[in-house]
Protein backbone atom coordinates (compact mmCIF):
# COMPACT_ATOMS: atom_id res chain seq x y z
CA UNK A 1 -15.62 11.13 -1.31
CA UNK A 2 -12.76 9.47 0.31
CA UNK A 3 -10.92 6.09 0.45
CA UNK A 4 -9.30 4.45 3.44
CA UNK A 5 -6.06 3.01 2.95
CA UNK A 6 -3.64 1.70 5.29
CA UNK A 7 -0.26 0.93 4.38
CA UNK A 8 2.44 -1.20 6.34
CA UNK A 9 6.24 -0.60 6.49
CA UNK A 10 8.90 -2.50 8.09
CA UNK A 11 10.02 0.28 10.32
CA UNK A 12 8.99 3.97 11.93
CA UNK A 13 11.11 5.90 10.12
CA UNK A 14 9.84 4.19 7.01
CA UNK A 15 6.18 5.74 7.67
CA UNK A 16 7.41 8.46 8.73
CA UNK A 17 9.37 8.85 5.12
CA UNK A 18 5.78 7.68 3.06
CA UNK A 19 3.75 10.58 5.39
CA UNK A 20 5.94 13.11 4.07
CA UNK A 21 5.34 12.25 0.80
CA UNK A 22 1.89 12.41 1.40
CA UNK A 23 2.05 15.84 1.97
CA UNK A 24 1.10 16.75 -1.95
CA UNK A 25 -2.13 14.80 -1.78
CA UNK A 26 -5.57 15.34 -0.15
CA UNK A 27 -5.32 13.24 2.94
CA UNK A 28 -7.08 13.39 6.33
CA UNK A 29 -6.69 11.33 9.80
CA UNK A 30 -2.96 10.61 8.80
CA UNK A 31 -1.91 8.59 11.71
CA UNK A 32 1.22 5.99 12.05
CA UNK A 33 1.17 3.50 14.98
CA UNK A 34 2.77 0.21 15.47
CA UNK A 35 1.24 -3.28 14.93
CA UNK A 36 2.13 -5.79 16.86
CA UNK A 37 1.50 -9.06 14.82
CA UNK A 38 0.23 -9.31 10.99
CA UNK A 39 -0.10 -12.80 11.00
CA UNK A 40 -3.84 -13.38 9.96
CA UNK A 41 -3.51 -10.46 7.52
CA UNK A 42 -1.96 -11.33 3.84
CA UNK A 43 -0.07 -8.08 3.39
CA UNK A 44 0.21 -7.29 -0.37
CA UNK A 45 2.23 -4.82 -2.74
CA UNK A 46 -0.06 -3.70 -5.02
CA UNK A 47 0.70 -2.94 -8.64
CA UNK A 48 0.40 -0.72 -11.72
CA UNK A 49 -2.42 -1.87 -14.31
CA UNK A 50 -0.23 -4.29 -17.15
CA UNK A 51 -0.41 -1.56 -19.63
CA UNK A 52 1.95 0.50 -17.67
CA UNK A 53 5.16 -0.37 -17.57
CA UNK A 54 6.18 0.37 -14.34
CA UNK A 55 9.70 -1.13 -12.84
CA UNK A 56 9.21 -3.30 -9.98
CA UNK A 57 6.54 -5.32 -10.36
CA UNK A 58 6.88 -8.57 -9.79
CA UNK A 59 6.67 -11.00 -13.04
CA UNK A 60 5.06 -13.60 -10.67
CA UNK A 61 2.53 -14.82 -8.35
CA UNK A 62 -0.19 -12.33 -9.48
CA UNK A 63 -3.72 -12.21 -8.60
CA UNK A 64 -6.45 -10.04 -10.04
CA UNK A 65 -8.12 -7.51 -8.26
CA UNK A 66 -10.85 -5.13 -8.71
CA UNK A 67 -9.01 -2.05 -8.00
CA UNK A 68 -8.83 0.25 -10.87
CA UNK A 69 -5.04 -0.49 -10.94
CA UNK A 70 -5.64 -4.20 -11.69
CA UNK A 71 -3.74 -6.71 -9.80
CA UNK A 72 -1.69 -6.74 -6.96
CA UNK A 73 0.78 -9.60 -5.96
CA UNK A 74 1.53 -11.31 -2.62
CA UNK A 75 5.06 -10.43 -1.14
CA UNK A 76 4.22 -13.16 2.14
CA UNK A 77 8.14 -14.13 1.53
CA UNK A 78 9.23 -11.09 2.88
CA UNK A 79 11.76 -11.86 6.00
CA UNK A 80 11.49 -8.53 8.19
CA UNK A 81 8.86 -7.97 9.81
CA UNK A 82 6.29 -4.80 8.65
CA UNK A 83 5.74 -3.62 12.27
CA UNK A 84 4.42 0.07 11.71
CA UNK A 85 1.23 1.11 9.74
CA UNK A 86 0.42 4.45 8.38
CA UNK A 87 -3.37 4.63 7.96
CA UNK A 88 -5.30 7.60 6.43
CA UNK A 89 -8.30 8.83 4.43
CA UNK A 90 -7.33 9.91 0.55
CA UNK A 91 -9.81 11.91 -1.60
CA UNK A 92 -10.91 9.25 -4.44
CA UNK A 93 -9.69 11.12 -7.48
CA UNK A 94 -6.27 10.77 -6.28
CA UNK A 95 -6.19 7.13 -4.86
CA UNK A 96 -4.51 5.50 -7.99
CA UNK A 97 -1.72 8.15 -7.41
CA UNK A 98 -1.24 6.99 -3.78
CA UNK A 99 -1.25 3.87 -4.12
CA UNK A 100 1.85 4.58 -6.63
CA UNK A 101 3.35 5.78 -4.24
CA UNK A 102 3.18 2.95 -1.79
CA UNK A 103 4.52 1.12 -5.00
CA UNK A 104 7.87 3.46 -4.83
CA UNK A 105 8.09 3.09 -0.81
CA UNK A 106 7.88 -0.31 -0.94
CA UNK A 107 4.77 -0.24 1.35
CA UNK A 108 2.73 -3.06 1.46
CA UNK A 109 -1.24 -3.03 1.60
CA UNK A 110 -3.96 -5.77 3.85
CA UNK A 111 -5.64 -7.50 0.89
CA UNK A 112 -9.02 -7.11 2.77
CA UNK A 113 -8.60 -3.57 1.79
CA UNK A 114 -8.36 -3.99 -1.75
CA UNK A 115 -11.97 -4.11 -3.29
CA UNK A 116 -12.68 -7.46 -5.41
């Protein structure tokens, strides 16, 4: 089984940086294309379940979530705009370990995507 995740960055070279990294992972229908407005989306960073202790996370402004990592927090002050999105399909044992690595690329993730 398989999860569908797409993840936004602020530029091309960005996604193109995050793909490569995807390389060690099961993933399938890898594509990167450019968006053209994210302004009904709330684009999200997600973050690592409060038992880890993880760097980065913000100490603020978090919601829960349903994902198996916990809670995720809303980055809508960011000032550049996210205007290229990776999507792909990730085999579901090794979604929690993509997603951290959207944490450590600073990617940012649609909240409709994350399951409540």
């Amino acid at each position: 089984m398989t999860r569908h995740v797409q993840v936004f960055f602020h530029t091309e070279s960005e996604a193109e940086s995050f793909k490569a990294k995807l390389a060690k992972y099961q993933t399938q229908n890898v594509f990167i294309d450019e968006v053209s407005a994210t302004d009904d989306q709330i684009l999200v960073m997600p973050a690592a379940p409060t038992s880890s202790t993880a760097t980065g996370a913000a100490p603020a402004n978090v919601s829960e979530s349903g994902t198996n990592l916990g809670f995720y927090y809303d980055v809508s002050k960011d000032e550049r705009p996210r205007t290229t999105v990776i999507t792909f399909d990730v085999a579901e044992e090794q979604y929690e370990d993509v997603i951290h690595e959207v944490i450590n690329s600073e990617g940012l993730l649609d909240q409709a995507h994350i399951e409540k």
